[in-house]
Protein backbone atom coordinates (compact mmCIF):
# COMPACT_ATOMS: atom_id res chain seq x y z
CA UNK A 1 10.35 -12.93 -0.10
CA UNK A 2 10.51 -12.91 3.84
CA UNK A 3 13.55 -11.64 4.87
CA UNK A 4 15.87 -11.44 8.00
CA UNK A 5 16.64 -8.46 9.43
CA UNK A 6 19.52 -7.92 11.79
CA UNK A 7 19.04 -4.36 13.96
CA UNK A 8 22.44 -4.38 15.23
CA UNK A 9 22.19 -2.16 18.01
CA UNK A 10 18.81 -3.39 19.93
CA UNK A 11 20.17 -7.35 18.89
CA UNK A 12 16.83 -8.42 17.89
CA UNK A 13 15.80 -10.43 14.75
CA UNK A 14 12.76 -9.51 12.60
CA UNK A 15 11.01 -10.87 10.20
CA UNK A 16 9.36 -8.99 6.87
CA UNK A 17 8.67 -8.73 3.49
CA UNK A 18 9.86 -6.09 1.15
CA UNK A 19 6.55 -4.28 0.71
CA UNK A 20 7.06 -3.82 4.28
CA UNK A 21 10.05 -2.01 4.51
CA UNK A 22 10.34 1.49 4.26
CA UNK A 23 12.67 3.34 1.47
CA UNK A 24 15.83 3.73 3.61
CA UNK A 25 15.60 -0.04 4.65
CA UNK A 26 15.14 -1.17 1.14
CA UNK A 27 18.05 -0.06 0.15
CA UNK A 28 20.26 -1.75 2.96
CA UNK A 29 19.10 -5.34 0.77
CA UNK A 30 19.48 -4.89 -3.18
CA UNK A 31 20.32 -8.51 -3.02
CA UNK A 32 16.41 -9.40 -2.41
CA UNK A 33 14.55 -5.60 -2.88
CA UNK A 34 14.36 -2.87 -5.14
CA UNK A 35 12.55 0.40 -4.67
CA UNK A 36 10.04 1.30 -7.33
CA UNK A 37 9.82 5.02 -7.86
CA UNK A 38 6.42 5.25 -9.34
CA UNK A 39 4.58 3.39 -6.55
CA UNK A 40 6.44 4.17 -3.80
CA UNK A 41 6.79 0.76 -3.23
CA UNK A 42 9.32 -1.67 -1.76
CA UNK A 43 9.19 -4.56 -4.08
CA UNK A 44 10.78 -8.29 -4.17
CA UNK A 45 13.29 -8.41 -6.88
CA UNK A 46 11.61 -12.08 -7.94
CA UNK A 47 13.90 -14.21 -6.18
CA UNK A 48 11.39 -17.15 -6.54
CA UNK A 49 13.75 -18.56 -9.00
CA UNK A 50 12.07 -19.23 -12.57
CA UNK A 51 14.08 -22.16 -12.55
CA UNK A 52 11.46 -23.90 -11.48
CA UNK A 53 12.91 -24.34 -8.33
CA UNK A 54 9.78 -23.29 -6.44
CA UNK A 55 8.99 -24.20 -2.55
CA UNK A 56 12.12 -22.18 -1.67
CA UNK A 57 12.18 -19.85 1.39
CA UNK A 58 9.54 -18.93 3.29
CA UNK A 59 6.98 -17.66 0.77
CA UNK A 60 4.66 -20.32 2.01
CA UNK A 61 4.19 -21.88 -1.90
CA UNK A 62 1.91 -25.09 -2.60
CA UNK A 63 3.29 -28.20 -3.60
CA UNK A 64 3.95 -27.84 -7.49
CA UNK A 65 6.91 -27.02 -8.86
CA UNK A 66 7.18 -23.90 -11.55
CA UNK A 67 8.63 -21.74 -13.62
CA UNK A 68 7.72 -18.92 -16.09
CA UNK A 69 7.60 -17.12 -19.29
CA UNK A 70 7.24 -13.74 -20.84
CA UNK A 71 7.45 -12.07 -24.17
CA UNK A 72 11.00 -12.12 -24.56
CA UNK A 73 10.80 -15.71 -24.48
CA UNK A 74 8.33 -16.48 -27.22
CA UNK A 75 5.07 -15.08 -25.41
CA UNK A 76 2.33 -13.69 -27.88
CA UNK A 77 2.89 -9.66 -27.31
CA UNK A 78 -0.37 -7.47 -26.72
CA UNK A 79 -1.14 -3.68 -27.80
CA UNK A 80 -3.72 -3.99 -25.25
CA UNK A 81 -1.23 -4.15 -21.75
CA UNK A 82 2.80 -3.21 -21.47
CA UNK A 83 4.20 -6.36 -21.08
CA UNK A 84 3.63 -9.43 -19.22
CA UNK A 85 5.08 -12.34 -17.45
CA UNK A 86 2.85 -15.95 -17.57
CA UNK A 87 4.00 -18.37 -14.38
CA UNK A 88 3.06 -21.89 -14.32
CA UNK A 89 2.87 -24.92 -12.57
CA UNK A 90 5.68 -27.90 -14.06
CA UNK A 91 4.45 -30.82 -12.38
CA UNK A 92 0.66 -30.64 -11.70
CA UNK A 93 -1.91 -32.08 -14.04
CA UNK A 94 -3.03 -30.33 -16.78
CA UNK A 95 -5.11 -28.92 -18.32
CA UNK A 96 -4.63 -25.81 -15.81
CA UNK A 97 -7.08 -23.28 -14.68
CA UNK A 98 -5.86 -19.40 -14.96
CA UNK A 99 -5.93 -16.27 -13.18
CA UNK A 100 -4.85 -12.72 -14.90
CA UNK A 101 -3.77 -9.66 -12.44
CA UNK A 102 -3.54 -6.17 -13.35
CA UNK A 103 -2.14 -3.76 -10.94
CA UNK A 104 -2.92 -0.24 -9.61
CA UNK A 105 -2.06 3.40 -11.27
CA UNK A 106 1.67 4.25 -11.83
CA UNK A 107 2.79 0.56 -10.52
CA UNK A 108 4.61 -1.76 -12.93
CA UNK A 109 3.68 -5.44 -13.82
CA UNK A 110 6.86 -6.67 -11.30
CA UNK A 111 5.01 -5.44 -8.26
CA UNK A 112 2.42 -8.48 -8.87
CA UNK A 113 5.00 -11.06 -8.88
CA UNK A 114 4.63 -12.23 -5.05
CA UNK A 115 1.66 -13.58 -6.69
CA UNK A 116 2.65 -15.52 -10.04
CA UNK A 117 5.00 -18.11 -8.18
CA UNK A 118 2.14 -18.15 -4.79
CA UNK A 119 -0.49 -19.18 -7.81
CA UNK A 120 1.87 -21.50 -9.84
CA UNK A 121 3.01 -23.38 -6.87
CA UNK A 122 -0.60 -24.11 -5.88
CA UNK A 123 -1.74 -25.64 -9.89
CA UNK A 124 -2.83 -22.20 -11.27
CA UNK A 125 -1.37 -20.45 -14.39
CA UNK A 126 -1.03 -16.81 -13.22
CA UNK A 127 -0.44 -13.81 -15.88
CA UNK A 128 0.46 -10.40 -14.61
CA UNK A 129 0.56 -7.58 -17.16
CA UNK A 130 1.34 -4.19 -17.05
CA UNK A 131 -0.89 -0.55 -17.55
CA UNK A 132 0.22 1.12 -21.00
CA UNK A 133 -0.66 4.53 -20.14
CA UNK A 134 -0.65 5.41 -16.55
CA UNK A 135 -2.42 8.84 -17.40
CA UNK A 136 -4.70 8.69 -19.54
CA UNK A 137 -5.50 4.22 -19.40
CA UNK A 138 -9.10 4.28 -16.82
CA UNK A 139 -10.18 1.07 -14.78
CA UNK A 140 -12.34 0.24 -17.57
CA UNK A 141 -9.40 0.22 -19.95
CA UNK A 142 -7.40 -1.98 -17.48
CA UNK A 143 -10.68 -4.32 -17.57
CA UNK A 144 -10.45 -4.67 -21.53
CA UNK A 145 -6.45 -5.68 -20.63
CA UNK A 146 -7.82 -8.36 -18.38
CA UNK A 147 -10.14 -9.85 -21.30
CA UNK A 148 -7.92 -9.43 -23.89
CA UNK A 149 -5.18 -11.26 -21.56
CA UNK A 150 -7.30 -14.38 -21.24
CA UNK A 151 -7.36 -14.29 -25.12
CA UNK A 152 -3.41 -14.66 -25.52
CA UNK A 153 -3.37 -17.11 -22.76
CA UNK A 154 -5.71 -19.38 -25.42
CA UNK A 155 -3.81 -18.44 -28.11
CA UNK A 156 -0.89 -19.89 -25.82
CA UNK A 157 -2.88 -23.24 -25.67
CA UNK A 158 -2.38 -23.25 -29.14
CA UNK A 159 0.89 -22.24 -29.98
CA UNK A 160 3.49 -24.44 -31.67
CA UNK A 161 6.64 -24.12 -28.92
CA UNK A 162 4.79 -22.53 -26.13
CA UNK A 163 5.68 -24.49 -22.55
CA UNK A 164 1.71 -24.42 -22.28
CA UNK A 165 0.80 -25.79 -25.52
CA UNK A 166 -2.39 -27.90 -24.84
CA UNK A 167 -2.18 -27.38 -20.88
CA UNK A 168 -4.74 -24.53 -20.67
CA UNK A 169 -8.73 -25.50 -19.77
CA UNK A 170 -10.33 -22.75 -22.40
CA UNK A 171 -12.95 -22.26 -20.32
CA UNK A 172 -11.83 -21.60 -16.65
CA UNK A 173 -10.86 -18.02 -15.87
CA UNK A 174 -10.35 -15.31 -13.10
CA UNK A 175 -9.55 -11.90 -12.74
CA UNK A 176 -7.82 -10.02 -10.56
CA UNK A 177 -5.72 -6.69 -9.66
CA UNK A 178 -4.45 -4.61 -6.71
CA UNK A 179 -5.82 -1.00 -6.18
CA UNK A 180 -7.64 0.15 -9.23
CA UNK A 181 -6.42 -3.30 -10.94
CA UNK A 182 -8.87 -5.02 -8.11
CA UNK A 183 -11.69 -2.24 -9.20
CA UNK A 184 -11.06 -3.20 -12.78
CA UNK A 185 -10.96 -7.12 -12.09
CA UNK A 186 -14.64 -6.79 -11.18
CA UNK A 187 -15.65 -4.45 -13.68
CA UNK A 188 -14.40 -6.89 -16.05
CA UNK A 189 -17.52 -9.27 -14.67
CA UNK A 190 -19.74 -7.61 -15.94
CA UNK A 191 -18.19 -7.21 -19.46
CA UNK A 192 -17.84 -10.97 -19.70
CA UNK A 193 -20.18 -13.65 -17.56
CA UNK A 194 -18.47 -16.53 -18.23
CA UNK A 195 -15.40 -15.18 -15.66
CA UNK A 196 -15.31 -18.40 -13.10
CA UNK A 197 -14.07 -15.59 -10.27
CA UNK A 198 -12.32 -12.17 -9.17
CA UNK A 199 -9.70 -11.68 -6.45
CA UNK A 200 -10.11 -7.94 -5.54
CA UNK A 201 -6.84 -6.62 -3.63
CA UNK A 202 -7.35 -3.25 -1.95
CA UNK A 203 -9.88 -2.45 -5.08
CA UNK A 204 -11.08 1.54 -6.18
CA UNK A 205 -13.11 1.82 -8.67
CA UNK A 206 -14.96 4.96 -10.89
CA UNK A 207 -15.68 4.10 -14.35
CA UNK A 208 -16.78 7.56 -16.81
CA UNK A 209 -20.53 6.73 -17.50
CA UNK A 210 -22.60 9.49 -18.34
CA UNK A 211 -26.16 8.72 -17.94
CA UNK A 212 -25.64 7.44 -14.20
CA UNK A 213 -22.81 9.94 -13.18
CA UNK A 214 -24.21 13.55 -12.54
CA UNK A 215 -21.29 14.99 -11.43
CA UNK A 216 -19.50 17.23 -14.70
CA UNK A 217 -16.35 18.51 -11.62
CA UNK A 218 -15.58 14.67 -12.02
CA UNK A 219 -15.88 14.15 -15.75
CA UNK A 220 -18.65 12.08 -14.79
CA UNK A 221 -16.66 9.40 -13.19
CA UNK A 222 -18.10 7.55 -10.43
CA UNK A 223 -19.19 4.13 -8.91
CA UNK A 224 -23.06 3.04 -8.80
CA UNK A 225 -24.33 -0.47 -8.37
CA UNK A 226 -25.28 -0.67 -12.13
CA UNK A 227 -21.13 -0.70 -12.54
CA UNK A 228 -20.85 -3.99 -10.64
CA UNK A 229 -24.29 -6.16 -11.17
CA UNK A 230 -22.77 -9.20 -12.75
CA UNK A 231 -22.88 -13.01 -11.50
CA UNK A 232 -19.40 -13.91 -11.02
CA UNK A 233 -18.03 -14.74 -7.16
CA UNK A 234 -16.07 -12.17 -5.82
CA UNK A 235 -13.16 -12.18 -2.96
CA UNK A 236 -12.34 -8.75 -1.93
CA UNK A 237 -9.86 -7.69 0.25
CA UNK A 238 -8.75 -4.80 2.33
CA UNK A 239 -6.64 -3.60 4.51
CA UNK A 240 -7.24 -1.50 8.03
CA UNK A 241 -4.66 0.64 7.78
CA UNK A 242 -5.19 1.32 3.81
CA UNK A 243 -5.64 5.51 3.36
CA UNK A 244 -5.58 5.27 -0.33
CA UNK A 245 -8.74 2.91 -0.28
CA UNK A 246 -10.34 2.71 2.95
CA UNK A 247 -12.39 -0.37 3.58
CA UNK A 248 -15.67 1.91 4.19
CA UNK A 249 -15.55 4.24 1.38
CA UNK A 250 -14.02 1.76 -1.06
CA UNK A 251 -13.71 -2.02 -0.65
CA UNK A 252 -17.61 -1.94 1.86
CA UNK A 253 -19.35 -0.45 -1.04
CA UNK A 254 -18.05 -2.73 -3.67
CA UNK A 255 -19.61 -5.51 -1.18
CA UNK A 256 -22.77 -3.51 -0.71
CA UNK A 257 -22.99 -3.00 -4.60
CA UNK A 258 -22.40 -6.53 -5.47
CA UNK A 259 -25.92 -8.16 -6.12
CA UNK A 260 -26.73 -10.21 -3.29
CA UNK A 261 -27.43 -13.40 -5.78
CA UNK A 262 -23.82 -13.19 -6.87
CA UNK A 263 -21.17 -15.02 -3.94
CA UNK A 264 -19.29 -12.39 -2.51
CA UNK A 265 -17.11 -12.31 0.61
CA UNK A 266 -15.03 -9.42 2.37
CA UNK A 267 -11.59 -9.84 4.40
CA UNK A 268 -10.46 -6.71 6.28
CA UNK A 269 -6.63 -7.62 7.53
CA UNK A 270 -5.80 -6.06 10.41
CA UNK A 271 -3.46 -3.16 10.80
CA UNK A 272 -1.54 -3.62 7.03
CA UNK A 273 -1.72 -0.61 4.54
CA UNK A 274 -2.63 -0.34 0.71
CA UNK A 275 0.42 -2.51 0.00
CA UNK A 276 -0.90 -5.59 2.04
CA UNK A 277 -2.83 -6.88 -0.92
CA UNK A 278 0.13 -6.90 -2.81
CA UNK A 279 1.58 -9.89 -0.89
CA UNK A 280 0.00 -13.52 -0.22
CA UNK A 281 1.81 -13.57 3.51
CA UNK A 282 0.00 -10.60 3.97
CA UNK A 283 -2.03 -11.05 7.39
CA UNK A 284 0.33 -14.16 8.35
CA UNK A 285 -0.15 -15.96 5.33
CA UNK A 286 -4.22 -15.95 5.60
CA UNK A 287 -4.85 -14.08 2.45
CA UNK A 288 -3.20 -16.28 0.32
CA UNK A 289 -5.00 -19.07 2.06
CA UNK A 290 -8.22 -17.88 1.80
CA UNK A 291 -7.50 -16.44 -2.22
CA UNK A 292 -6.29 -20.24 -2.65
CA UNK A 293 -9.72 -21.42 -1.36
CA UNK A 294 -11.70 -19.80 -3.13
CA UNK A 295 -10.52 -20.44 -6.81
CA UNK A 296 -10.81 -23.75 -5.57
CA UNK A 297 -13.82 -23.33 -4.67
CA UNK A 298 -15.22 -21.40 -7.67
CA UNK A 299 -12.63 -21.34 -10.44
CA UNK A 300 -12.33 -25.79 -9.77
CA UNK A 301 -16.03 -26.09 -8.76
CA UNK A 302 -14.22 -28.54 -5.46
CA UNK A 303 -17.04 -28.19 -3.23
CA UNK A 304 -14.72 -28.90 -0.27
CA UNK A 305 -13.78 -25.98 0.35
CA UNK A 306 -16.41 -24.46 0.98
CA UNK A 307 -16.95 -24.49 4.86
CA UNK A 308 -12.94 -23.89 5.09
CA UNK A 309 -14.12 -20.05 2.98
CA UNK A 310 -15.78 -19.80 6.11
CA UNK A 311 -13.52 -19.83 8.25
CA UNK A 312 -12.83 -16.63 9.85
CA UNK A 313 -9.10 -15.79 9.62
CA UNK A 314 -7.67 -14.67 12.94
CA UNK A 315 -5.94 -11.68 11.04
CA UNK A 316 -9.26 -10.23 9.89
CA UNK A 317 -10.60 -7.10 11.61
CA UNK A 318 -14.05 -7.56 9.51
CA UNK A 319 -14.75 -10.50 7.64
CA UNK A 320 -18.48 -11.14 6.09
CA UNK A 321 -19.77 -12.89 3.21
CA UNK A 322 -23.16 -14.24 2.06
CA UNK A 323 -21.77 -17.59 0.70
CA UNK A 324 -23.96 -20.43 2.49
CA UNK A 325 -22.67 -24.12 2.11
CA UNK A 326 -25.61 -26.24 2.21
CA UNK A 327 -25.21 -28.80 -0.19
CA UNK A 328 -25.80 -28.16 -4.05
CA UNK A 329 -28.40 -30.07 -6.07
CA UNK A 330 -27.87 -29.60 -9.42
CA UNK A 331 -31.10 -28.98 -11.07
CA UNK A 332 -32.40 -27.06 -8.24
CA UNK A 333 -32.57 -23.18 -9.84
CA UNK A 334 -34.39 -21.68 -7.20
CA UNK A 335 -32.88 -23.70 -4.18
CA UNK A 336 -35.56 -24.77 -3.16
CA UNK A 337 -34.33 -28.64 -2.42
CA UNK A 338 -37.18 -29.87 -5.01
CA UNK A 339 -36.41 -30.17 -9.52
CA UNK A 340 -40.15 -29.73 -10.93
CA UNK A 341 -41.17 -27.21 -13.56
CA UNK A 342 -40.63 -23.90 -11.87
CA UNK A 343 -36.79 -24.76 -12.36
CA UNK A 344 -37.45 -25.58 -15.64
CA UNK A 345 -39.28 -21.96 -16.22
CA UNK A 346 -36.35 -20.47 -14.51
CA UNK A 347 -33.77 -21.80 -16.84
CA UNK A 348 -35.54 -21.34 -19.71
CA UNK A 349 -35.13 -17.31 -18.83
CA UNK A 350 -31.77 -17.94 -17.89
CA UNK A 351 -31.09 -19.23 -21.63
CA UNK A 352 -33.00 -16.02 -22.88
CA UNK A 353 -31.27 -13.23 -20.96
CA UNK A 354 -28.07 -14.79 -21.67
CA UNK A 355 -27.80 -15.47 -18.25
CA UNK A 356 -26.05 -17.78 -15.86
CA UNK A 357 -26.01 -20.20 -12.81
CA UNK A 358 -24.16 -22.89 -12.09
CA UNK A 359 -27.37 -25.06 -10.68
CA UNK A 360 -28.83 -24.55 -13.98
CA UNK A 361 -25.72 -25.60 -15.73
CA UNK A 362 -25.90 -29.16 -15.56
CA UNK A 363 -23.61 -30.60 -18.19
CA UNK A 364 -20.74 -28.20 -16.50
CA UNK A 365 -19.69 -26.59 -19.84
CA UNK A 366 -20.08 -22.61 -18.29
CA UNK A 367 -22.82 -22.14 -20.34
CA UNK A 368 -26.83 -22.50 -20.04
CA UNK A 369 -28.47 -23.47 -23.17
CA UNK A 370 -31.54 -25.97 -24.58
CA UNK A 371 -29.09 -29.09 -23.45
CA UNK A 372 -29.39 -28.01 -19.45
CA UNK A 373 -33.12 -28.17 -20.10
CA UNK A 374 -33.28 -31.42 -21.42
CA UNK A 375 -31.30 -32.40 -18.59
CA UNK A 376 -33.21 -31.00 -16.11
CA UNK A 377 -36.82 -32.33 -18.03
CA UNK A 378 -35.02 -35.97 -17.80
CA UNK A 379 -34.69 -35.65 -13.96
CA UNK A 380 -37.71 -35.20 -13.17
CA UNK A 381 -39.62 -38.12 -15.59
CA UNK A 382 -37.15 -40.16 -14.35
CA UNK A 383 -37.92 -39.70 -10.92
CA UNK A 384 -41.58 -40.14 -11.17
């Protein structure tokens, strides 16, 4: 929530958020910011309103109304994450697509609620749950959270008395997380395939893997390319001014490790700190634009946004991706503007490894099987 701050004795007016404010001024506004001990953290006390009053203030929300849920109100409980709060849209058109968030080491579930309403307000179901251990729980335990989120959030679809009883599309599904949440989001890609996208907010990662971390002075924890080859398109974001995870030793190598057949972009914002992912007016309201694009993009397959993706925001201090927008020909595996049998070939090892891609995937059910096949076989002997 963007406050306005009156500094009596120079007479000027200033805009911020509450991640922005140090402890001392966080305390002068109880009304709209608490500080959290255990991040350090200045964080909105969630005065989006779960009303469902949504559009209020200047938090820059979409067009849908929304409101939201959590356990205390009848949502399925998890051993697998401490707590959770589900926001939703009221007045879009269902079913919705969903994004889970996780956030960063010795931070509670509230400091991700900037983002439920921001989502909600813009047609996506957002979940944000908590870390149960903040000592001993690893990014790869805060991946299995992610996963085993999505699962309540289907069991929600079915629940007798839950506000999202038959609203939830089973089979469209993002990660995210902030700090090693983001690290975890896309670790969680390469535990499960079928993940439509990941929003990666100021991400660290090192996941304990013995045969491809040497190093016994670090428990064998560390971060090799192995620990993010999966296929699912990733957003990740950083900040200039972050110290806790600089860009170049932390968010760059998560680019550079990201196969270069999987969609990937970076966004440096300018100046900001570790905290700037943490907010969607972060870099004047251009990261939540550009996170808002690209689940379009990906997680609602609305080729339309693609050239806006790239767009270079004016906030960013490095911005690169290797999306390329020329126009997608379903059928056409190896993208090479032609459907004959080498396509065919290449699906047919795309069904064996248990593989996918979305050119292969013709019938747009997320998975490629013996049905894309026939599809793509019918293409071309009806075109001859």
């Amino acid at each position: 929530m963007k406050l306005l701050i009156l500094i009596s004795f120079s007479l000027n007016i200033i805009y911020a958020e509450c991640i922005d404010l140090d402890y001392s001024t966080c305390l002068l506004y109880p009304e709209y910011c608490s500080w959290d001990e255990i991040s350090g953290i200045c964080i909105d006390n969630g005065g989006y309103g779960t009303d469902g009053g949504g559009n209020g203030g200047n938090n820059n929300y979409g067009p849908f109304q929304f409101d939201s849920f959590n356990e205390s109100n009848g949502l399925i409980s998890s051993e697998n994450y401490l707590g959770a709060t589900v926001f939703y849209p009221l007045d879009g058109e269902p079913p919705y697509s969903s994004i889970v968030i996780v956030p960063g080491a010795f931070s509670p579930e509230t400091v991700l609620h900037e983002w439920g309403p921001y989502y909600a307000s813009y047609g996506f179901i957002a979940m944000t749950i908590g870390i149960n251990d903040y000592f001993n729980d690893d990014m790869s335990d805060l991946a299995y959270s992610l996963l085993n989120a999505i699962e309540v959030l289907k069991q929600e679809n079915n629940r007798i008395g839950s506000p999202l009883l038959n609203k939830i599309n089973i089979d469209n599904f993002a990660t995210s997380g902030w700090s090693i949440g983001g690290g975890a989001a896309q670790y969680a890609a390469t535990l499960d395939s079928s993940l439509k996208a990941v929003i990666a907010l100021n991400p660290g990662l090192a996941i304990q893997d013995y045969e491809n971390c040497t190093d016994p002075a670090y428990e064998y924890y560390c971060l090799v390319p192995e620990h993010l080859d999966h296929s699912s398109p990733v957003l990740i974001i950083s900040s200039e001014g972050d110290v806790e995870n600089p860009t170049e030793v932390d968010a760059a190598v998560h680019y550079d490790y990201t196969p270069e057949s999987t969609s990937k972009m970076l966004f440096e914002i300018e100046n900001g700190n570790h905290g700037t992912g943490l907010n969607p007016n972060s870099g004047s309201g251009q990261l939540g634009e550009k996170v808002i694009e690209w689940l379009n993009y990906y997680l609602l397959d609305n080729s339309d946004y693609c050239n806006l993706l790239l767009n270079v925001p004016t906030s960013a201090e490095q911005f690169y991706t290797n999306i390329d927008c020329q126009e997608f020909l379903a059928g056409d595996v190896n993208g090479d503007y032609m459907i004959n049998i080498q396509d065919i070939v290449l699906t047919v090892n795309l069904v064996m490894n248990f593989d996918y891609n979305a050119s292969a995937d013709l019938n747009s059910d997320s998975i490629v099987n013996v049905l894309d096949i026939v599809q793509i076989i019918n293409i071309i002997l009806f075109a001859q």
